[in-house]
Protein backbone atom coordinates (compact mmCIF):
# COMPACT_ATOMS: atom_id res chain seq x y z
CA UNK A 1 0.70 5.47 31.30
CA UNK A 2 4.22 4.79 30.95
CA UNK A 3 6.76 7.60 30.83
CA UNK A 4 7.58 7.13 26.99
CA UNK A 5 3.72 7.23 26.20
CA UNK A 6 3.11 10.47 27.63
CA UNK A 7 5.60 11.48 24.91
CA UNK A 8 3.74 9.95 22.16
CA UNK A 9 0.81 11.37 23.28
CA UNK A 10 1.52 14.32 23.79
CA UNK A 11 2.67 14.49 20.11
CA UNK A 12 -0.08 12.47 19.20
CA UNK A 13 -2.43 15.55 19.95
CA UNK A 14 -0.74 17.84 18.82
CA UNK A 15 -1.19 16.49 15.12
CA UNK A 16 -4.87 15.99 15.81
CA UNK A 17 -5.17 19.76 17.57
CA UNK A 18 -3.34 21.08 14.12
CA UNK A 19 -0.53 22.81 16.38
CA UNK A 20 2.08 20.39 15.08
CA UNK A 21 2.13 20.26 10.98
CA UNK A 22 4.28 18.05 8.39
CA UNK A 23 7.64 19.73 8.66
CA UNK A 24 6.95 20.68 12.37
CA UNK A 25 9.98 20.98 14.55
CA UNK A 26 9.99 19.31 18.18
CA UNK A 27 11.39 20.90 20.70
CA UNK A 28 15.20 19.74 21.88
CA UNK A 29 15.02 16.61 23.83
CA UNK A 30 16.06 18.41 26.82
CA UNK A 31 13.86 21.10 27.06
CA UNK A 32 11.00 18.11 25.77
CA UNK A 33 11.67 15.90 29.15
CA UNK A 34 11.47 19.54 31.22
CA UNK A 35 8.23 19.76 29.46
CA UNK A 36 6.38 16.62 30.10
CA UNK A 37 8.45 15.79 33.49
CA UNK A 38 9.78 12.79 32.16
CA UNK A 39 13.73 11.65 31.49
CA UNK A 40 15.30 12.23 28.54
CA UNK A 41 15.27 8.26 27.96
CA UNK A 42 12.47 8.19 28.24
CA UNK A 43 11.85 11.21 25.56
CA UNK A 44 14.38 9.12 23.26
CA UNK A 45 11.73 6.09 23.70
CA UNK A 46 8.63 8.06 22.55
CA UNK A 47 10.14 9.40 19.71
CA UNK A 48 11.40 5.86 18.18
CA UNK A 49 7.75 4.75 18.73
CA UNK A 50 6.72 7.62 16.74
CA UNK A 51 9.76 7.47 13.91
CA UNK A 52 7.82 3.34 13.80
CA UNK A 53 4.68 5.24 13.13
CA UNK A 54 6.14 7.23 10.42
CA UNK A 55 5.15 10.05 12.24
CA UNK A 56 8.16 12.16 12.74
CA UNK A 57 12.22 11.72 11.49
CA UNK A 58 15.33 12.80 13.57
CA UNK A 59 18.60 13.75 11.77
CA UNK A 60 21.63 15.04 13.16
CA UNK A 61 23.69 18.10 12.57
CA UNK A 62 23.03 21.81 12.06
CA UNK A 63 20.33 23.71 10.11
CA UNK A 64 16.96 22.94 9.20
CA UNK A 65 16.69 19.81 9.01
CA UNK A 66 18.67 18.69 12.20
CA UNK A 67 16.10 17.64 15.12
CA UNK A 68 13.28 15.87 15.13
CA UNK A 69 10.71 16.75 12.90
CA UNK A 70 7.15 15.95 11.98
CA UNK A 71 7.16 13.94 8.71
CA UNK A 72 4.56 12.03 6.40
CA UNK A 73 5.70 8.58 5.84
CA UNK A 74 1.83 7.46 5.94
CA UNK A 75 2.17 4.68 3.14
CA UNK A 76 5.22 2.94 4.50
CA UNK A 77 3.99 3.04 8.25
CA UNK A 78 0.59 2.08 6.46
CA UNK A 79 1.92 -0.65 4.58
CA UNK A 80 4.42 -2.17 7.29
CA UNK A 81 1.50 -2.43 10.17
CA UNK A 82 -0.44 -3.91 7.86
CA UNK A 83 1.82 -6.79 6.23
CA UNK A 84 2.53 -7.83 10.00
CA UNK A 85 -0.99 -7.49 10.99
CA UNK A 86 -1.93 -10.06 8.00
CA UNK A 87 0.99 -12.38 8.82
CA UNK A 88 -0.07 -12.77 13.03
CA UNK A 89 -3.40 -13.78 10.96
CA UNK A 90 -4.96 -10.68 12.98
CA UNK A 91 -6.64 -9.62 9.30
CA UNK A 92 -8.09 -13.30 7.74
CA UNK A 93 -6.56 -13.12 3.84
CA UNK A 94 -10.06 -13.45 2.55
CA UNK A 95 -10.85 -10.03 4.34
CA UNK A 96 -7.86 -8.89 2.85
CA UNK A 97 -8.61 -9.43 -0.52
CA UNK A 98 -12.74 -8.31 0.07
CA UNK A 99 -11.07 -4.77 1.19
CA UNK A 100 -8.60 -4.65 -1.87
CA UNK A 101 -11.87 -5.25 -4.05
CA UNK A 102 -13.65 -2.72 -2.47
CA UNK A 103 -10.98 0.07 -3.02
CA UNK A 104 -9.27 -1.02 -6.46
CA UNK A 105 -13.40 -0.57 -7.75
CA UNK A 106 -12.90 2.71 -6.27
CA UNK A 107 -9.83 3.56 -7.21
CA UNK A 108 -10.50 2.03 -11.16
CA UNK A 109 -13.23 4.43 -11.39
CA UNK A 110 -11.55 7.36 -10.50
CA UNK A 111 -8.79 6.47 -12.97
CA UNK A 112 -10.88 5.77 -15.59
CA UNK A 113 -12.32 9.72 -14.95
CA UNK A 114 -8.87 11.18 -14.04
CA UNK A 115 -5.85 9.70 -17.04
CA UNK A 116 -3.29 11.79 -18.16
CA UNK A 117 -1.06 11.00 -20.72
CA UNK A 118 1.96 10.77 -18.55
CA UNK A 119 -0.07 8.65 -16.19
CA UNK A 120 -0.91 6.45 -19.64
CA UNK A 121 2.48 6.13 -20.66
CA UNK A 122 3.92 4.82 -17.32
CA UNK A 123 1.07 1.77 -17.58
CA UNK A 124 1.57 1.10 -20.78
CA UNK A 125 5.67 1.08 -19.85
CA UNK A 126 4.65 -1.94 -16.55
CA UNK A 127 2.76 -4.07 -19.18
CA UNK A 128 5.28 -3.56 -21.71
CA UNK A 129 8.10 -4.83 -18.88
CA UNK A 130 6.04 -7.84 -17.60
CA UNK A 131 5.48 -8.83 -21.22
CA UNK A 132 9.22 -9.18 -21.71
CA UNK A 133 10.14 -12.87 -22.15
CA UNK A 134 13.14 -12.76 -19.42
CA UNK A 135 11.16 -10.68 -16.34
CA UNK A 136 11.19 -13.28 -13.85
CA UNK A 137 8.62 -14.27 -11.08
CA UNK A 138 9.85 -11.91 -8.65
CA UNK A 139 10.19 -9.10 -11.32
CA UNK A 140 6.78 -9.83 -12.68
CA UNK A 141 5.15 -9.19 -9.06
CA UNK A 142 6.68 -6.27 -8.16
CA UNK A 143 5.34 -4.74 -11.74
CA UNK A 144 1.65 -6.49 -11.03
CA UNK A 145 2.14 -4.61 -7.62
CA UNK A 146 3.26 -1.27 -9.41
CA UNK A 147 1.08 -1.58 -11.84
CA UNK A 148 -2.42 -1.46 -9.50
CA UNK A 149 -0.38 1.36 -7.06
CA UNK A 150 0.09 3.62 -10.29
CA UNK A 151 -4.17 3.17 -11.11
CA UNK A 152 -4.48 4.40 -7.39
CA UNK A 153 -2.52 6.84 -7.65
CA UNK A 154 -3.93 8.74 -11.06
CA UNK A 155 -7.37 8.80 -9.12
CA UNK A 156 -5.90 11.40 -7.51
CA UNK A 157 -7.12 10.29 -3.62
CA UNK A 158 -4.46 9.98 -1.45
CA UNK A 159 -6.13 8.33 1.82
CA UNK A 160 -7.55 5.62 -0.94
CA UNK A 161 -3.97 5.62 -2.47
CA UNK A 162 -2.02 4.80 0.85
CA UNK A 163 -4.80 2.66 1.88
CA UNK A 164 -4.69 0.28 -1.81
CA UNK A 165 -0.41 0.21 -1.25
CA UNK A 166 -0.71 -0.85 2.38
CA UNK A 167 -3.41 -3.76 1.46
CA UNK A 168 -1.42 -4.79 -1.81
CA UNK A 169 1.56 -4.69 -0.08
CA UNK A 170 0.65 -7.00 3.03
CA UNK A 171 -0.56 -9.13 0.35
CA UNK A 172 2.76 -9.51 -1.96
CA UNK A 173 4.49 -12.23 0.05
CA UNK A 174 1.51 -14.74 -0.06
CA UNK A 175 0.87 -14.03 -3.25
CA UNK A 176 4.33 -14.31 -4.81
CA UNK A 177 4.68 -17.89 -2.68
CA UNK A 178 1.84 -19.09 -3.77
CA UNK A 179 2.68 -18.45 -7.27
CA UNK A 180 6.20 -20.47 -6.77
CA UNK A 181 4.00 -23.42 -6.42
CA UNK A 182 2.21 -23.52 -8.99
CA UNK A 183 2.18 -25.99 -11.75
CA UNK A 184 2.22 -23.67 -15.24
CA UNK A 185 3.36 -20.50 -13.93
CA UNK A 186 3.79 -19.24 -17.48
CA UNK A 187 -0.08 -20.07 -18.42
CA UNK A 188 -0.76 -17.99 -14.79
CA UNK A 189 1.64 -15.32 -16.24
CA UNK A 190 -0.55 -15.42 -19.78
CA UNK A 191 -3.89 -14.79 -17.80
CA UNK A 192 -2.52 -12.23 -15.52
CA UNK A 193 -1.22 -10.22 -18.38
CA UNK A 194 -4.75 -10.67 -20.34
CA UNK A 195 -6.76 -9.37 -17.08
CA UNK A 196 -3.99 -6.14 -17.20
CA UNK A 197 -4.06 -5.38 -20.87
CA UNK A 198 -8.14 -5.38 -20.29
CA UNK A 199 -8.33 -3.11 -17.35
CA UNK A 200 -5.82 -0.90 -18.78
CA UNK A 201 -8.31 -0.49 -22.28
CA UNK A 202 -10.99 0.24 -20.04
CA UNK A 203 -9.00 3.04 -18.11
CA UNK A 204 -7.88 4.11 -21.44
CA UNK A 205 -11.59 4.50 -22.85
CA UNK A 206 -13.04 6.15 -20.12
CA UNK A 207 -15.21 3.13 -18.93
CA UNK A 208 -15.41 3.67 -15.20
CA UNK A 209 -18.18 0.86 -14.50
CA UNK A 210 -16.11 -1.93 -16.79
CA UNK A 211 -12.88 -0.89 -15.23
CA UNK A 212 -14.43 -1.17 -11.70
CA UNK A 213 -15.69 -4.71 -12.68
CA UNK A 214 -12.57 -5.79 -14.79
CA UNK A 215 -10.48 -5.43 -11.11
CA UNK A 216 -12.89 -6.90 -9.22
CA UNK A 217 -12.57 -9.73 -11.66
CA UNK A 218 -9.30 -9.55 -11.65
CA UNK A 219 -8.47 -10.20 -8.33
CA UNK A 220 -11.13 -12.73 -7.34
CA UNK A 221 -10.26 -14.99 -10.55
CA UNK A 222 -6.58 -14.95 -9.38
CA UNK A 223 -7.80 -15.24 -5.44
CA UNK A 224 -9.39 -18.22 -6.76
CA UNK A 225 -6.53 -20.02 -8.59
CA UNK A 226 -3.54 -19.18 -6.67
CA UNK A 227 -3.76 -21.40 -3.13
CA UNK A 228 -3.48 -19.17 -0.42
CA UNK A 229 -4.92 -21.13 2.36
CA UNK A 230 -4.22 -18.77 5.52
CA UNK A 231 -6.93 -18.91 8.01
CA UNK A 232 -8.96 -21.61 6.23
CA UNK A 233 -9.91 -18.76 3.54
CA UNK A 234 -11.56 -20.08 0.65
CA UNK A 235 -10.98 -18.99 -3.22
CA UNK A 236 -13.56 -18.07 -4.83
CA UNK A 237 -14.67 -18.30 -8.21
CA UNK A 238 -14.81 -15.75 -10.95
CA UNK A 239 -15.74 -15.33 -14.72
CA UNK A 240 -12.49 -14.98 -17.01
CA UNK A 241 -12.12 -11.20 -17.77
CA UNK A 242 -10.20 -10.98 -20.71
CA UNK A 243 -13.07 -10.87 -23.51
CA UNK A 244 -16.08 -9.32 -21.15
């Protein structure tokens, strides 16, 4: 074990053991190298490799929130191991997209069960904004993207929450290329839109098994129609959604 990994370790099971808690102070780096009989660079090393992990945040200064401290960046650390997972091709697209079915069903469900009125409002406000004549391409994606990570999150389950933003996000960058390159992006647009506005009724009425399959329908039609070709992954096909 290098010197530096004893450090992350040592932190490491400390989170598991339930001694060290978000908000969790670590001790100076000084007294942390005396500790662990490493150098202080060596200290400084671990706790990078951590800060990458989103496991703990250093800030300077006096007070509270000076030192390093144990944090909860989950979805960002989540969602940036991911994205550069998927683009060494260590996670095939098409398993990719088979995982994002299998938790936007779950995730549907629950939101279907779980909608507030707030929760309403703020989907109703993404489909108003990608129905607006002048939201460009890139615009339009990052609402599609906001638009599925607001479902998650009404369900109310975090782990299935961080775990639908970290798949959706590895998968924005294909997706947005491939939509560049396609011949009638605006008829694309039209059935994208049509597949929201449905999933959104069903949320709306309560329908957990119709918004569960509306998603799944969702993202296998567009799967099938936009060409990502990463890994030799093949589209598949899917019935159109919008009048089920």
């Amino acid at each position: 074990m290098k010197a530096y990994e004893s450090v992350v370790h040592h932190v490491e099971s400390g989170i598991l053991a339930g001694s060290l808690r978000v908000g969790a102070h670590l001790p100076p780096e000084r007294d942390l190298a005396v500790e662990l009989g490493v150098s202080r660079s060596a200290v400084r090393e671990g706790i990078r490799a951590l800060e990458a992990q989103g496991l703990v945040s250093s800030a300077v200064g006096a007070g509270n929130d000076a030192g390093t401290r144990i944090t909860d960046q989950r979805s960002e650390a989540l969602s940036r191991l991911l994205r550069l997972h998927v683009a060494l091709a260590k996670y095939p697209v098409d398993e990719v997209v088979e995982a994002r079915v299998a938790l936007e069903r779950s995730s549907l469900a629950l939101a279907a069960q779980r909608l507030d009125e707030e929760s309403r409002l703020r989907l109703r406000g993404l489909l108003d904004r990608m129905a607006e004549p002048d939201t460009t391409q890139d615009e339009f994606n990052a609402l599609d993207t906001d638009f599925h990570v607001v479902l998650a999150e009404v369900g109310r389950n975090r782990l299935m929450t961080d775990m639908t933003v970290a798949v959706r996000e590895s998968l924005r960058r294909p997706i947005l290329d491939a939509e560049r390159s396609l011949g009638d992006w605006d008829a694309f647009r039209g059935e994208l839109q049509e597949h929201h506005e449905a999933i959104y009724a069903a949320v709306v009425d309560g329908d957990q098994r119709r918004a569960a399959d509306l998603v799944e329908a969702h993202i296998r039609a567009a799967y099938a129609i936009l060409p990502i070709v990463l890994d030799g992954a093949p589209g598949s096909t899917a019935p159109a959604i919008g009048h089920q």
